[in-house]
N, C-alpha and C. Protein backbone atom coordinates (compact mmCIF):
# COMPACT_ATOMS: atom_id res chain seq x y z
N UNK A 1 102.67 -33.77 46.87
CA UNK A 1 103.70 -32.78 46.94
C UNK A 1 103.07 -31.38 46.92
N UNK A 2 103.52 -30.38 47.98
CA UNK A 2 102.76 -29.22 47.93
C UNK A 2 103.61 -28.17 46.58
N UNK A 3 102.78 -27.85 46.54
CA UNK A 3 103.44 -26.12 45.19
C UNK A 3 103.00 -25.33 45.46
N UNK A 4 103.69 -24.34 45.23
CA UNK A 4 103.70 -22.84 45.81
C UNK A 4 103.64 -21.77 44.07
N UNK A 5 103.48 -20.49 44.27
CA UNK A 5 103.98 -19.93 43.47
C UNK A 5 104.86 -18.82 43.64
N UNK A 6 105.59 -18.48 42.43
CA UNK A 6 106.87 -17.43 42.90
C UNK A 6 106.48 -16.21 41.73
N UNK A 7 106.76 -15.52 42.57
CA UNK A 7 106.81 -14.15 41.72
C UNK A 7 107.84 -13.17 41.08
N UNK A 8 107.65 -12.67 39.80
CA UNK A 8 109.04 -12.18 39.38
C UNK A 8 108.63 -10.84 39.20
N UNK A 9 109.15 -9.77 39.86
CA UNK A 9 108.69 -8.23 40.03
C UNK A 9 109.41 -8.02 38.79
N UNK A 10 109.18 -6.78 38.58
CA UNK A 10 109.84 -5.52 37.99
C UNK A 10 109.26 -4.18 38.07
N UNK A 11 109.59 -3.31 38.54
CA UNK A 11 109.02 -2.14 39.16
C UNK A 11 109.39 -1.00 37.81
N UNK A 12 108.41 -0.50 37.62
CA UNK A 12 108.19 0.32 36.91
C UNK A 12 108.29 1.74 37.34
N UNK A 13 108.80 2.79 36.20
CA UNK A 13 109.05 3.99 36.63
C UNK A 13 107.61 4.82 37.06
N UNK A 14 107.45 5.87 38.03
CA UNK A 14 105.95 6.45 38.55
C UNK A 14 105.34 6.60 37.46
N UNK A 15 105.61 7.50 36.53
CA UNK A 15 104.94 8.35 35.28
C UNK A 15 104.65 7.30 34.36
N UNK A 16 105.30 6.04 34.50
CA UNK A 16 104.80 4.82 33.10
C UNK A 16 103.06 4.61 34.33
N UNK A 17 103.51 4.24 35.21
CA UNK A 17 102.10 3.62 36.12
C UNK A 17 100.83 4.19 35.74
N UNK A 18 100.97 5.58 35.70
CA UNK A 18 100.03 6.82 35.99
C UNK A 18 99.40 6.54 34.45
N UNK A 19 100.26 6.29 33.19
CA UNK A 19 99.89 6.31 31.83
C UNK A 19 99.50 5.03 31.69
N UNK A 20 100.09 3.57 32.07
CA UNK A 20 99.31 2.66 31.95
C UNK A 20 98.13 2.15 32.65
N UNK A 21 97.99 3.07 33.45
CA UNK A 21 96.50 2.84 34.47
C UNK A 21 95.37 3.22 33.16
N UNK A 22 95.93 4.39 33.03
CA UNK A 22 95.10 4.80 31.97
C UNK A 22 94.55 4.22 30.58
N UNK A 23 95.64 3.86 30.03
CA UNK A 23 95.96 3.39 28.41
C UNK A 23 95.22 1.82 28.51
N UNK A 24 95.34 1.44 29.47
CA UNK A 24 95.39 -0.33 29.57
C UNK A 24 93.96 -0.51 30.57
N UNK A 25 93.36 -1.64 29.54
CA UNK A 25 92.22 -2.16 30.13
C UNK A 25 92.60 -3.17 31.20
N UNK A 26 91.51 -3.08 31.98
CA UNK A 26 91.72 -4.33 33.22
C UNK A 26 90.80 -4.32 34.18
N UNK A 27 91.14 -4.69 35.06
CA UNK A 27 89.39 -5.12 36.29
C UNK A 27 90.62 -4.55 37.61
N UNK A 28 89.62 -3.84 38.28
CA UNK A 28 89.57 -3.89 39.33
C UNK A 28 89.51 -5.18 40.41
N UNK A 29 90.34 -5.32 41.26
CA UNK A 29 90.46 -6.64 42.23
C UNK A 29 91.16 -6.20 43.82
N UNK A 30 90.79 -6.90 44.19
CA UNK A 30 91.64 -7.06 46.02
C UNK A 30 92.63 -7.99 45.72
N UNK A 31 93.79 -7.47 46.31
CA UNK A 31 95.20 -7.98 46.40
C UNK A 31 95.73 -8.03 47.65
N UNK A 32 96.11 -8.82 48.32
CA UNK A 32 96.50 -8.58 49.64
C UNK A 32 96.54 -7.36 50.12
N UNK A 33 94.82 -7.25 50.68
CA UNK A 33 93.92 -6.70 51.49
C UNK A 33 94.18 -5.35 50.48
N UNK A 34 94.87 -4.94 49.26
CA UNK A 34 94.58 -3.55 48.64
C UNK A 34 93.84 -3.78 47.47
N UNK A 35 93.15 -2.43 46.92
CA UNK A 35 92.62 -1.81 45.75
C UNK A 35 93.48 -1.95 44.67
N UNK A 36 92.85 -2.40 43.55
CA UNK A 36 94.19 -2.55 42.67
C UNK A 36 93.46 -2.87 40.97
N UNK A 37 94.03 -2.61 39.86
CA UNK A 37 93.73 -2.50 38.88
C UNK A 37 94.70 -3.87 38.12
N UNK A 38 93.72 -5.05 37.33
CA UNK A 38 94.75 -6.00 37.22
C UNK A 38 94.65 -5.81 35.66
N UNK A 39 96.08 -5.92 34.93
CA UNK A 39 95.67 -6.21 33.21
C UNK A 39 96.75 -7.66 32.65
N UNK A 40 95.87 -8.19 32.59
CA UNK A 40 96.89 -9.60 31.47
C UNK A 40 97.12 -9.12 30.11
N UNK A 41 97.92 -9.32 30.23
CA UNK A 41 99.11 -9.56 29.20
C UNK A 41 99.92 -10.85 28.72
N UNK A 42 98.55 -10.97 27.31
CA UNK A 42 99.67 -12.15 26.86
C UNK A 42 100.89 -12.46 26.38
N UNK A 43 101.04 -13.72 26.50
CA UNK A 43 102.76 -14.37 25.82
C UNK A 43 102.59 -13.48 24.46
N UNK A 44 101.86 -13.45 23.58
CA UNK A 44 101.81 -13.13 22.43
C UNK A 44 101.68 -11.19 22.29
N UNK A 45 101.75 -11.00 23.04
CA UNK A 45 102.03 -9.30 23.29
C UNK A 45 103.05 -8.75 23.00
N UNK A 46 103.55 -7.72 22.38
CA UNK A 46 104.78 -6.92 22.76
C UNK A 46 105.67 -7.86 23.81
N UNK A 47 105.02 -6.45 24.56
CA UNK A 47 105.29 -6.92 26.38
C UNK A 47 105.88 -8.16 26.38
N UNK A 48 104.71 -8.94 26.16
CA UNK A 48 104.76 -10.37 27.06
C UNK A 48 105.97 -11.02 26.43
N UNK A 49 106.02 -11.17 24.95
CA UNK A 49 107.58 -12.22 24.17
C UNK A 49 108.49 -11.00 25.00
N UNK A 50 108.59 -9.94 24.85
CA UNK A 50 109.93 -9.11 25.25
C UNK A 50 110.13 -9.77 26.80
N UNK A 51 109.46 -9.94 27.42
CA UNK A 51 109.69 -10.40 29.32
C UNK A 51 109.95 -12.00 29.08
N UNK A 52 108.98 -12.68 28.35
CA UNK A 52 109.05 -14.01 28.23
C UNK A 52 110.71 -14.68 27.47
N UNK A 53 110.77 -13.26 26.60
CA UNK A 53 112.14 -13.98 25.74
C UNK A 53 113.43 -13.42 26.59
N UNK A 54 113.39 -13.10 27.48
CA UNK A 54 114.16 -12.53 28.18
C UNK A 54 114.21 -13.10 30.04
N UNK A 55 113.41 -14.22 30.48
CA UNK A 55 113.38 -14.69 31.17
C UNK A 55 114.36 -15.86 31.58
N UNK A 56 115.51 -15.88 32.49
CA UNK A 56 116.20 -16.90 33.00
C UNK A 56 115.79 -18.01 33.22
N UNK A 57 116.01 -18.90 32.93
CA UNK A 57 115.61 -20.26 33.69
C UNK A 57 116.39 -20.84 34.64
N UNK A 58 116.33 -20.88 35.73
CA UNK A 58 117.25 -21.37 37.09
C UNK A 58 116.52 -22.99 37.13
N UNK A 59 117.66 -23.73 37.35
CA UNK A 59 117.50 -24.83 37.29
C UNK A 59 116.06 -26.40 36.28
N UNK A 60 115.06 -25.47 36.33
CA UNK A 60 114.33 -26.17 36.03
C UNK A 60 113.56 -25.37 34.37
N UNK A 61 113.01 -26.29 33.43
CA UNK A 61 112.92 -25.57 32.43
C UNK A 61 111.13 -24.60 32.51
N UNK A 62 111.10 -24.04 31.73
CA UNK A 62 110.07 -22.84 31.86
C UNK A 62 109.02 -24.18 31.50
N UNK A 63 107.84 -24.08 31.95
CA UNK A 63 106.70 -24.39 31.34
C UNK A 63 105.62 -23.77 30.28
N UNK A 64 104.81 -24.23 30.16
CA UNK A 64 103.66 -23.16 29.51
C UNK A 64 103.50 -21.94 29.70
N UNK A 65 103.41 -20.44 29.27
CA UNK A 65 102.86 -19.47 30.04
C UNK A 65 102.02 -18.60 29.21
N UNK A 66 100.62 -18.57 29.83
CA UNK A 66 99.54 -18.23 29.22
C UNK A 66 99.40 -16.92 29.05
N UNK A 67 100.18 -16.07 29.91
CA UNK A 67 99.97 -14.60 30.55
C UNK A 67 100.61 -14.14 31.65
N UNK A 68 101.02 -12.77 31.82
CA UNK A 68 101.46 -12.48 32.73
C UNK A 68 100.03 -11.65 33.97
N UNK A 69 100.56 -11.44 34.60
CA UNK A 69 99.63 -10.60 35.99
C UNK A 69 100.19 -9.15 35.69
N UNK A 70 99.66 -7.78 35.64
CA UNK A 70 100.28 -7.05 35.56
C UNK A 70 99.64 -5.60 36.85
N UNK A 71 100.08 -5.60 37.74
CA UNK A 71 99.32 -4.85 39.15
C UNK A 71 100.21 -3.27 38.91
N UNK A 72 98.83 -2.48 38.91
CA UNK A 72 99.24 -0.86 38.76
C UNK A 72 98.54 -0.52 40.32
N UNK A 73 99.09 0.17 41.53
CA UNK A 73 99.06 0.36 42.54
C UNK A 73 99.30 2.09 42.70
N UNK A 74 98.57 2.97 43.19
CA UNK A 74 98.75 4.51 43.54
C UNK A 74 98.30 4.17 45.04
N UNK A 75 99.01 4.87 45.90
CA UNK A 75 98.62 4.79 47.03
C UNK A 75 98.24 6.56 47.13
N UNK A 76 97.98 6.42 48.06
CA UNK A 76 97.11 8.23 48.80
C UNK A 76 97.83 8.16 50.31
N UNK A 77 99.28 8.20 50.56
CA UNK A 77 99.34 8.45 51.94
C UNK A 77 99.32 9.65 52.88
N UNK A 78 99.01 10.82 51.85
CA UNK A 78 98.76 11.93 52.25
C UNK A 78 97.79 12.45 51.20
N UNK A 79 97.05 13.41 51.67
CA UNK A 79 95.99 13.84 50.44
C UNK A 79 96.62 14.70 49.06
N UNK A 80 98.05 15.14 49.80
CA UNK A 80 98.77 16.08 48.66
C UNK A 80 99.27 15.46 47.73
N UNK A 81 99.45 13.88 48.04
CA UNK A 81 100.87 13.73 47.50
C UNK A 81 100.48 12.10 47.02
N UNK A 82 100.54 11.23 45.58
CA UNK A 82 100.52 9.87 45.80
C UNK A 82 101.49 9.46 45.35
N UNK A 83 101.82 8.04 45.63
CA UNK A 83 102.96 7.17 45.58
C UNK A 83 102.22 6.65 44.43
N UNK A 84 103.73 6.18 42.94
CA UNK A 84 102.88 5.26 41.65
C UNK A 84 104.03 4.30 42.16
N UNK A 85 103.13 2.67 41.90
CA UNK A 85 104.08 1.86 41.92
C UNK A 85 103.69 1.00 40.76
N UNK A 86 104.34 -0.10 39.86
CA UNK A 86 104.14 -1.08 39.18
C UNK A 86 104.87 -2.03 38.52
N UNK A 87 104.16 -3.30 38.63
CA UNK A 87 104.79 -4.20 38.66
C UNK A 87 104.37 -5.31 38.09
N UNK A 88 104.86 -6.03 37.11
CA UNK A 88 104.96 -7.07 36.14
C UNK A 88 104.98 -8.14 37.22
N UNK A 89 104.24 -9.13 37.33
CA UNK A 89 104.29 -11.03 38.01
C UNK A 89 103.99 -12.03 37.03
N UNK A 90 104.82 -12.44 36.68
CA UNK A 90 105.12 -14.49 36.46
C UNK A 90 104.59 -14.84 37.44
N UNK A 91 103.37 -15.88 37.67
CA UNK A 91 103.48 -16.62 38.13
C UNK A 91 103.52 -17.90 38.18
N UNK A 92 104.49 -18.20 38.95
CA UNK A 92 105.00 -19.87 38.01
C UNK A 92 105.09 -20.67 39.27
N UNK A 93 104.87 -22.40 38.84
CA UNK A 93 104.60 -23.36 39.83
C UNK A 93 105.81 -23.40 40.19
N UNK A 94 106.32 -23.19 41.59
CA UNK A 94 107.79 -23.50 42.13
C UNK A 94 107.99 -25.02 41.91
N UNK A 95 107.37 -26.09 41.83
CA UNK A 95 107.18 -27.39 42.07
C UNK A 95 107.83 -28.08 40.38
N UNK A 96 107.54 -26.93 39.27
CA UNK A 96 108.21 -27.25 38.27
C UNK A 96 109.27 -26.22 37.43
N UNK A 97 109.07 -25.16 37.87
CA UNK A 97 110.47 -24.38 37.07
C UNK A 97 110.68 -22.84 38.10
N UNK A 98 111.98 -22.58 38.19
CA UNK A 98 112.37 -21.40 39.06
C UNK A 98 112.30 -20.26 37.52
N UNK A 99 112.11 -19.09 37.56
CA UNK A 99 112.90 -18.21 36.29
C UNK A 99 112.69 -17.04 37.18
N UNK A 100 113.36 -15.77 36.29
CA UNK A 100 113.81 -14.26 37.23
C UNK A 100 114.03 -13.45 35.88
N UNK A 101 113.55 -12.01 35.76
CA UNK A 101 113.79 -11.27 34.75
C UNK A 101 114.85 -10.75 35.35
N UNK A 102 116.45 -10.80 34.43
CA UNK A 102 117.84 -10.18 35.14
C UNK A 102 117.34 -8.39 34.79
N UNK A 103 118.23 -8.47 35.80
CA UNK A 103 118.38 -6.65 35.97
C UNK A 103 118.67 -6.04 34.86
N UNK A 104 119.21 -6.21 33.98
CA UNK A 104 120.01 -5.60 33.10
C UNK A 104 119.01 -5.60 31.69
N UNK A 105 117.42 -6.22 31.55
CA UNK A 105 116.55 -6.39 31.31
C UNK A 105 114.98 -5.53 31.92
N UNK A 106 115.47 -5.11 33.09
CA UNK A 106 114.67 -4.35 33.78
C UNK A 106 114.37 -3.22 32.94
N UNK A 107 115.06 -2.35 33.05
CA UNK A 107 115.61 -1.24 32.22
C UNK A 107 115.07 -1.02 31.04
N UNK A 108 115.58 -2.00 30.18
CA UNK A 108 114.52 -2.40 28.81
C UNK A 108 113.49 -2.57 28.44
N UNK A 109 112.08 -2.95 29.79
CA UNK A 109 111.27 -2.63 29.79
C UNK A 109 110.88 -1.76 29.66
N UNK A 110 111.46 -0.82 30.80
CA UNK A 110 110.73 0.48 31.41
C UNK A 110 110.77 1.17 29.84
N UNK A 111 112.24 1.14 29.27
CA UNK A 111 112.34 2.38 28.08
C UNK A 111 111.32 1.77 27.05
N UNK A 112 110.67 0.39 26.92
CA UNK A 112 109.92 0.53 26.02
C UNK A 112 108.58 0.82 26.61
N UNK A 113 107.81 0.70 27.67
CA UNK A 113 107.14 1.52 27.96
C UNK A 113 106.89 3.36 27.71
N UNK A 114 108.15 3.61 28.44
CA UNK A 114 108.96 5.10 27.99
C UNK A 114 108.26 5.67 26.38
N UNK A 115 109.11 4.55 25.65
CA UNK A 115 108.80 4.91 24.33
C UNK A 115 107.47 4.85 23.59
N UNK A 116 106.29 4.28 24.86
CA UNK A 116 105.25 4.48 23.86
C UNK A 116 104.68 5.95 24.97
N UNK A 117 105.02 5.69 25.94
CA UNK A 117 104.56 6.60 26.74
C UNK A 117 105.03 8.39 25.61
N UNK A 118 105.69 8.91 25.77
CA UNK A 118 106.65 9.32 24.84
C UNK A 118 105.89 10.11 23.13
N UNK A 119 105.59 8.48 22.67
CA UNK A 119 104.86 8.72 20.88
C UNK A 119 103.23 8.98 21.93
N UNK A 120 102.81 8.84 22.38
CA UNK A 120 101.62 9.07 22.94
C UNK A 120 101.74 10.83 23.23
N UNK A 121 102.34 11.24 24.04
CA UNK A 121 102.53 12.63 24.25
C UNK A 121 102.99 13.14 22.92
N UNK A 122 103.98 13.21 22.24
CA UNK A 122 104.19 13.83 21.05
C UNK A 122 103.15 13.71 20.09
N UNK A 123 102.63 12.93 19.87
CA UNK A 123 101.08 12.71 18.94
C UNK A 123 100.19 13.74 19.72
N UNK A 124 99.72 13.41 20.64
CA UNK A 124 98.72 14.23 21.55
C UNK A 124 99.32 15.42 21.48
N UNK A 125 100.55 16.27 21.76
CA UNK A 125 100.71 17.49 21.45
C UNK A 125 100.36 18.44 20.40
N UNK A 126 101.38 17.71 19.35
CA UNK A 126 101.28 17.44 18.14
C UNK A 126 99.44 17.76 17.24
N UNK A 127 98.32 17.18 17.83
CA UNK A 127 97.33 17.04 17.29
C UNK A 127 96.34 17.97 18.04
N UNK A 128 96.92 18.78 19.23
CA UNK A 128 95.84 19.51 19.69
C UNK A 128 97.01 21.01 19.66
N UNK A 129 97.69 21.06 19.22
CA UNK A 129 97.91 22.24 18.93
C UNK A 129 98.32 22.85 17.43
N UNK A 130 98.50 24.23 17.54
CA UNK A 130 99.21 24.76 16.17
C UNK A 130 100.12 25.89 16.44
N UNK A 131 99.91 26.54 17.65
CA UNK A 131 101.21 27.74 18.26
C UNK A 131 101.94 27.76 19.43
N UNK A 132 102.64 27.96 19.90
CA UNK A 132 103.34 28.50 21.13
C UNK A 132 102.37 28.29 22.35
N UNK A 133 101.13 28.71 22.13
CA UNK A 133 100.29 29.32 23.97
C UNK A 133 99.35 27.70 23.52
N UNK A 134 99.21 27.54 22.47
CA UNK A 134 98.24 26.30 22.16
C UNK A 134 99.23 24.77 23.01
N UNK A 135 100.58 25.02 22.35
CA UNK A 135 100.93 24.04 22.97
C UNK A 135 101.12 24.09 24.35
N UNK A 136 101.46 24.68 24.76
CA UNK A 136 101.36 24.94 26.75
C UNK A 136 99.88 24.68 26.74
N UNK A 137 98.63 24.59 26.08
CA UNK A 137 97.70 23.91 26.52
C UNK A 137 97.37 22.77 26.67
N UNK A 138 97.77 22.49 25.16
CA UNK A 138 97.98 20.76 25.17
C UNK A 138 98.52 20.34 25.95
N UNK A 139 100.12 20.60 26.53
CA UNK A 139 100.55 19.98 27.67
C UNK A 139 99.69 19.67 28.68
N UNK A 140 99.35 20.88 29.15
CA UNK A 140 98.57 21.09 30.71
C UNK A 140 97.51 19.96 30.32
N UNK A 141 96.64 19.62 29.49
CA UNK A 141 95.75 18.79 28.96
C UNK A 141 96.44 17.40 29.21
N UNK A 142 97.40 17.08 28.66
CA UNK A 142 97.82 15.87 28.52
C UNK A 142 98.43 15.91 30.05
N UNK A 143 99.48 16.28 30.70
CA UNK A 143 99.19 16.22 32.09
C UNK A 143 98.30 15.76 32.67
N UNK A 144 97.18 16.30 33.28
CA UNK A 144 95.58 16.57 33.53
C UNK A 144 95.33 15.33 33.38
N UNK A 145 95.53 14.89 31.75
CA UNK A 145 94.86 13.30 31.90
C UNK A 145 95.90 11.97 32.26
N UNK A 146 96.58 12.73 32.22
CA UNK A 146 97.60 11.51 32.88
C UNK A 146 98.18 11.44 34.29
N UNK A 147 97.50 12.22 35.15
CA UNK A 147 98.04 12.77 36.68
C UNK A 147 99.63 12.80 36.52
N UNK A 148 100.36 13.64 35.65
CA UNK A 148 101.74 13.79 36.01
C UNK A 148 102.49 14.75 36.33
N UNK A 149 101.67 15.22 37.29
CA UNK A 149 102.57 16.12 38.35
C UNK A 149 102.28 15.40 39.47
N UNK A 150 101.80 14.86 39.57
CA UNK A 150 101.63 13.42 40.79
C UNK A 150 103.11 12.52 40.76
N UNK A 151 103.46 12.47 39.53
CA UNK A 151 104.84 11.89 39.29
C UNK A 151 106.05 12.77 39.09
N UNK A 152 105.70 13.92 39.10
CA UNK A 152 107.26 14.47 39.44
C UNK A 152 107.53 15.72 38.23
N UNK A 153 106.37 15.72 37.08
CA UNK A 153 106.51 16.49 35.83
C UNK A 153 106.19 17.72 35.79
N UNK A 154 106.68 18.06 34.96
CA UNK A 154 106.73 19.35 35.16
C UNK A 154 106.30 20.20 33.88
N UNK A 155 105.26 21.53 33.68
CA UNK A 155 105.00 21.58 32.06
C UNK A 155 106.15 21.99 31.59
N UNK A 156 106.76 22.60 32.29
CA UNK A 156 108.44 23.22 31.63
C UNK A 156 108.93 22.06 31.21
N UNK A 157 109.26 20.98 31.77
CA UNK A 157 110.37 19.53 31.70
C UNK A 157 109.33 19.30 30.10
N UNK A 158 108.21 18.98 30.51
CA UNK A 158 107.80 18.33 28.97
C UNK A 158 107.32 19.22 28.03
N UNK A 159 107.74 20.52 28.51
CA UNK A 159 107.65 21.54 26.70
C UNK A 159 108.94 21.35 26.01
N UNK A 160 110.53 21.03 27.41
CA UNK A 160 111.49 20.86 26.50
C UNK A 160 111.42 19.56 26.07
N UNK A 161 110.67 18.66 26.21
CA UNK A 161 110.51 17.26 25.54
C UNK A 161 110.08 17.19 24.40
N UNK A 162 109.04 18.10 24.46
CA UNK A 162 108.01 18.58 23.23
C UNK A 162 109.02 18.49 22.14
N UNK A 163 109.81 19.94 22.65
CA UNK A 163 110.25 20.55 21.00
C UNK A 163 111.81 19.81 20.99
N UNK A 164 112.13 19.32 21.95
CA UNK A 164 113.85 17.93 21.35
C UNK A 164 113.13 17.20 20.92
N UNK A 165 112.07 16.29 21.09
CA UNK A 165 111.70 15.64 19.83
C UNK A 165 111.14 16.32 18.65
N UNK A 166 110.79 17.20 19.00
CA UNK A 166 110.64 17.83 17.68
C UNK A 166 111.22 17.95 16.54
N UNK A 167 112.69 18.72 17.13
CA UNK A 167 113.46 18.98 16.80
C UNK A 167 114.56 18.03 16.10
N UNK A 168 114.26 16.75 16.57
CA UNK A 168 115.13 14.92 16.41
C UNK A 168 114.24 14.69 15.20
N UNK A 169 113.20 15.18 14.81
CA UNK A 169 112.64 14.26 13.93
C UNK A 169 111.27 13.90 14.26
N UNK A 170 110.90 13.93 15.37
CA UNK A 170 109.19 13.00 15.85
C UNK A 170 109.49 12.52 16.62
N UNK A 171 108.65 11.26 16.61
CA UNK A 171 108.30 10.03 17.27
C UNK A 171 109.55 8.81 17.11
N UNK A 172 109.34 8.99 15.60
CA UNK A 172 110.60 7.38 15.28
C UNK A 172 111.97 8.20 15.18
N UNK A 173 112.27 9.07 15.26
CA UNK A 173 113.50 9.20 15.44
C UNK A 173 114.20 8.92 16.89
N UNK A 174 113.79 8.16 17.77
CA UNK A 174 114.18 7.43 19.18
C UNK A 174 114.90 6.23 18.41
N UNK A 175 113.97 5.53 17.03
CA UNK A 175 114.36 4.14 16.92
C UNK A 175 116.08 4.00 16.00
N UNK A 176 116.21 4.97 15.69
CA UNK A 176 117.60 5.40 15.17
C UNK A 176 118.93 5.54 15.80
N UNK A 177 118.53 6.20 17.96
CA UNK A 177 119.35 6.27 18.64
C UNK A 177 119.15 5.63 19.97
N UNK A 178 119.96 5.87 20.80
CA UNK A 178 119.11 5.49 22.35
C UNK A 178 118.06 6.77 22.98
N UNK A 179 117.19 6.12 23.53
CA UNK A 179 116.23 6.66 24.40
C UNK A 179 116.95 8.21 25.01
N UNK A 180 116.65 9.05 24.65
CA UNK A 180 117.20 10.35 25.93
C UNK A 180 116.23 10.16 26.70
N UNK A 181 117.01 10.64 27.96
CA UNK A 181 116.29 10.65 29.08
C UNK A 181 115.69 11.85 29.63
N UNK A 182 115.18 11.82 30.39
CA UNK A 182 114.14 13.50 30.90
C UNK A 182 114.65 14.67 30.52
């Protein structure tokens, strides 16, 4: 009997890509014919129980799963400008179980990504500055190392990020309410 394997996407927001290229160890590999940065992620991860415990089972029951595939992709289709893409894969034997992360789960990823993405910048602000012109440095710094004006950021957008969390409390004051958004 032949088996195949199936893949279960979830596309990630640009600015998480750009920070987990960074943050997250992994190997370099060829992927249908592209450049690409791979990191596993086990069942026993954050990540991995949050996707794993949250995975459908269509018709057939889940098997073993050792790890996920996790592919961070920037393309260069112009020299000005790059595309972030990323994306979470299951891959699972079609021959013994179908599963699909529902949409409504998608989402829930991204914001916990978000949220470390997020305590990462507020720490990093937080620890390289002490005034007003210091922190517009730190930004530009933390930018810089995270290519995010490649994704759409802006130092204005994340000085007012800066000081509403600031202003909320920190870091853990997210875990009290929902996620604000940009």
């Amino acid at each position: 009997m032949k088996t195949s394997a199936a893949i279960v996407p979830l596309t990630l927001r640009p600015h998480l890509v750009f920070f987990l290229i960074k943050e997250l160890t992994g190997d370099s590999k060829i992927f249908a014919g592209f450049k690409c940065k791979t990191h596993d992620l086990s069942r026993d991860s954050l990540i991995g129980r949050f996707i794993l415990e949250r995975l459908e089972k269509l018709d057939y029951p889940v098997k073993e799963i050792k790890n996920f595939n996790f592919f961070l992709e920037i393309k260069n289709p112009t020299r000005a400008r790059y595309i972030a893409k990323g994306n979470f894969y299951k891959i699972e034997n079609l021959g013994k179980s179908f599963v699909q992360l529902p949409e409504k789960f998608r989402e829930d990823v991204n914001d916990l990504i978000e949220q470390q993405f997020r305590t990462a910048f507020y720490s990093y602000i937080s620890a390289n500055s002490d005034n007003d012109e210091s922190i517009s440095k730190a930004i530009l710094k933390f930018v810089d190392k995270y290519d995010l004006f490649e994704a759409g950021f802006s130092q204005a957008g994340l000085r007012k990020l800066y000081y509403r969390m600031r202003e909320a409390g920190g870091v853990c004051s997210t875990l009290q309410g929902k996620l604000p958004r940009k």
